[in-house]
Protein backbone atom coordinates (compact mmCIF):
# COMPACT_ATOMS: atom_id res chain seq x y z
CA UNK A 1 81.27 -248.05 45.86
CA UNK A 2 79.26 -250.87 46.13
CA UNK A 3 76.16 -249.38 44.48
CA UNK A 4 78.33 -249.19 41.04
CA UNK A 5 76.67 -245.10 40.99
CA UNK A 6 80.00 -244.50 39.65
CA UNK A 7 79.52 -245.76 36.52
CA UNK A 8 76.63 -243.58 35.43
CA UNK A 9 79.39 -240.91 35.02
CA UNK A 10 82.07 -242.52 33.32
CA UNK A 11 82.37 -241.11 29.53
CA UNK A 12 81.64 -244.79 26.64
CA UNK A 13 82.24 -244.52 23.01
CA UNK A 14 78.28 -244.15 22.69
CA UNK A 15 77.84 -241.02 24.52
CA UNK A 16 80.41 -239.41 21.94
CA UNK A 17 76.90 -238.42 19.43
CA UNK A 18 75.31 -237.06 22.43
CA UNK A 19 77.98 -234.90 23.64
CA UNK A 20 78.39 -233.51 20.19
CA UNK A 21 74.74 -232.58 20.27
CA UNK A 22 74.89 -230.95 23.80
CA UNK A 23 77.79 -228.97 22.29
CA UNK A 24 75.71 -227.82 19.81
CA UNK A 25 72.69 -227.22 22.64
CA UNK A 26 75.52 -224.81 24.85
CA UNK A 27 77.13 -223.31 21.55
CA UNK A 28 72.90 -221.73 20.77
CA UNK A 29 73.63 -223.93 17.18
CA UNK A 30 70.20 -226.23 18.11
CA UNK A 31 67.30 -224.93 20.01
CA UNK A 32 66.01 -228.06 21.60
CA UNK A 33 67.63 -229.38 24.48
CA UNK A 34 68.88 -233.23 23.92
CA UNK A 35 67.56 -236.07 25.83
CA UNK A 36 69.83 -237.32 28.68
CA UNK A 37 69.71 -239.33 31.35
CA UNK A 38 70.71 -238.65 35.00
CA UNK A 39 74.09 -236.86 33.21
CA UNK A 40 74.15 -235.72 30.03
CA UNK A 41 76.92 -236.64 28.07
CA UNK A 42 79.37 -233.46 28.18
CA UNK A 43 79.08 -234.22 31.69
CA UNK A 44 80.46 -237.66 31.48
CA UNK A 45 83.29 -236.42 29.09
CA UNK A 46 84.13 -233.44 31.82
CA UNK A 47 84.15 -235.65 34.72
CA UNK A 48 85.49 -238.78 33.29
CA UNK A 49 88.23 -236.23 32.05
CA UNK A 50 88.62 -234.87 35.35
CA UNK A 51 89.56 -238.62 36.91
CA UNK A 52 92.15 -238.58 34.40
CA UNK A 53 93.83 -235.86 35.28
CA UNK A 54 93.48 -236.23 38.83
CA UNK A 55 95.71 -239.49 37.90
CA UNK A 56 98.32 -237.67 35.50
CA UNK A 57 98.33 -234.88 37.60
CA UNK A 58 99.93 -237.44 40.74
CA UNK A 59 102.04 -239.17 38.33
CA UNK A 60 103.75 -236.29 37.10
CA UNK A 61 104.21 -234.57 40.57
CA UNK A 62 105.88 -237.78 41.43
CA UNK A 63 107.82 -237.93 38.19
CA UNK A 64 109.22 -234.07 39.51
CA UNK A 65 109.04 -234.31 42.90
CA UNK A 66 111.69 -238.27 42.94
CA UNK A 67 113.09 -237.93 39.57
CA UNK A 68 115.83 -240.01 40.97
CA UNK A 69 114.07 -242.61 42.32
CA UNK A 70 111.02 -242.91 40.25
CA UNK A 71 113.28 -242.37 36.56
CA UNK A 72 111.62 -244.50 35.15
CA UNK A 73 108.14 -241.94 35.68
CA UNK A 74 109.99 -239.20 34.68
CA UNK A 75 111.39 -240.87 31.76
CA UNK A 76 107.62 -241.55 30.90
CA UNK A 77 107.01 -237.67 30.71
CA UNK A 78 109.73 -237.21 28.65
CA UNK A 79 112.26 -236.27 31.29
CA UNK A 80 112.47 -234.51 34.25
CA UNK A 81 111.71 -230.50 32.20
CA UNK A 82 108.92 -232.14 30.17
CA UNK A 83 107.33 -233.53 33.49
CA UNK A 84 107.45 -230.59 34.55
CA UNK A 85 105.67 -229.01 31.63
CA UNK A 86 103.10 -232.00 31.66
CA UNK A 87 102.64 -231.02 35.45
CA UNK A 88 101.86 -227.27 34.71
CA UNK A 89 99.31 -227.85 31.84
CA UNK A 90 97.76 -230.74 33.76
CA UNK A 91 96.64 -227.73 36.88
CA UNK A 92 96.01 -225.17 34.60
CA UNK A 93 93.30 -227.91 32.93
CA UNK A 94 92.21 -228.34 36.22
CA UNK A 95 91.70 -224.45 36.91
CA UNK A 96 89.89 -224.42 33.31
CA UNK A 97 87.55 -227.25 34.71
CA UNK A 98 86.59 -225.60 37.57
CA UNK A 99 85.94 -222.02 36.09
CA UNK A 100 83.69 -223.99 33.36
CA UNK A 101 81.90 -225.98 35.92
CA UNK A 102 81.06 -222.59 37.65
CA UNK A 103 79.84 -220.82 34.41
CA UNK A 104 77.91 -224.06 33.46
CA UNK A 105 76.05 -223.46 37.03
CA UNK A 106 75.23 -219.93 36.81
CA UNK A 107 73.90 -220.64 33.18
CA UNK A 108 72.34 -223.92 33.64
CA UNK A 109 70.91 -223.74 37.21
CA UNK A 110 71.86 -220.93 39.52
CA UNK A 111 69.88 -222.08 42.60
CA UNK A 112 72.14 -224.80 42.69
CA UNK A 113 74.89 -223.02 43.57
CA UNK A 114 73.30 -222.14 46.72
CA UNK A 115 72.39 -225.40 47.54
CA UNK A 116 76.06 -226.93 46.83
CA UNK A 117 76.50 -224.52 49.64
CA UNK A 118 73.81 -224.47 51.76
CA UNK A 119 72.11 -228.07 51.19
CA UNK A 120 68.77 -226.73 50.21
CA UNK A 121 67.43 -226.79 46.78
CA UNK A 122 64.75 -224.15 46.56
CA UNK A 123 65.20 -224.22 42.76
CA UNK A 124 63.28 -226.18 40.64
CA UNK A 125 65.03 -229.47 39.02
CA UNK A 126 64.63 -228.86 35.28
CA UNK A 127 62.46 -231.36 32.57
CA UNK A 128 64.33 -232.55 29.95
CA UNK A 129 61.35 -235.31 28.96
């Protein structure tokens, strides 16, 4: 944490105009891919998103799992059913992100897959420039 790395991924106001555009890149609507830096926009949004409901997903188990204890969480949510609710839509998001994310690799880059499992990159890393 001390290299601040982190915050190359976080999701600002000012990437909003470039994700639009990358939407428009993925969706075949423009034909030249945008500029970017080490992580395009989209991919600030998704993982930025992601961190977020990592944390919602934790506050609303806890909200279900000691309504009791914790009612003021689960009073947050809405109440014990809504938490629940809240809860359920939170993993399916998180199934959503992960079937994307795989999709996104096959079309994007599929030697990468292999090297998020094997370590070695035999691919070559694309020029956005």
């Amino acid at each position: 944490m001390k290299s601040r790395e982190w915050r190359a991924l976080l999701f600002m106001p000012r990437d909003v105009p470039g994700a639009v555009q990358m939407v428009r890149y993925y969706l075949r609507l423009r034909r030249d891919h945008p500029h970017q830096g080490k992580h395009n926009p989209l991919q600030k949004l998704a993982y930025t998103g992601v961190i977020v409901l990592g944390a919602l997903a934790v506050l609303t188990g806890l909200a279900v799992y000691k309504p009791t204890q914790l009612g003021w969480l689960t009073a947050l949510f809405g109440g014990f059913q809504a938490a629940r609710y809240w809860h359920f839509w939170i993993v399916w998001l998180f199934v959503g992100f992960t079937i994307a994310h795989i999709i996104l690799v096959f079309v994007v880059d599929p030697a990468s897959l292999r090297a998020m499992l094997t370590g070695w990159y035999r691919g070559r890393f694309p020029s956005h420039d």
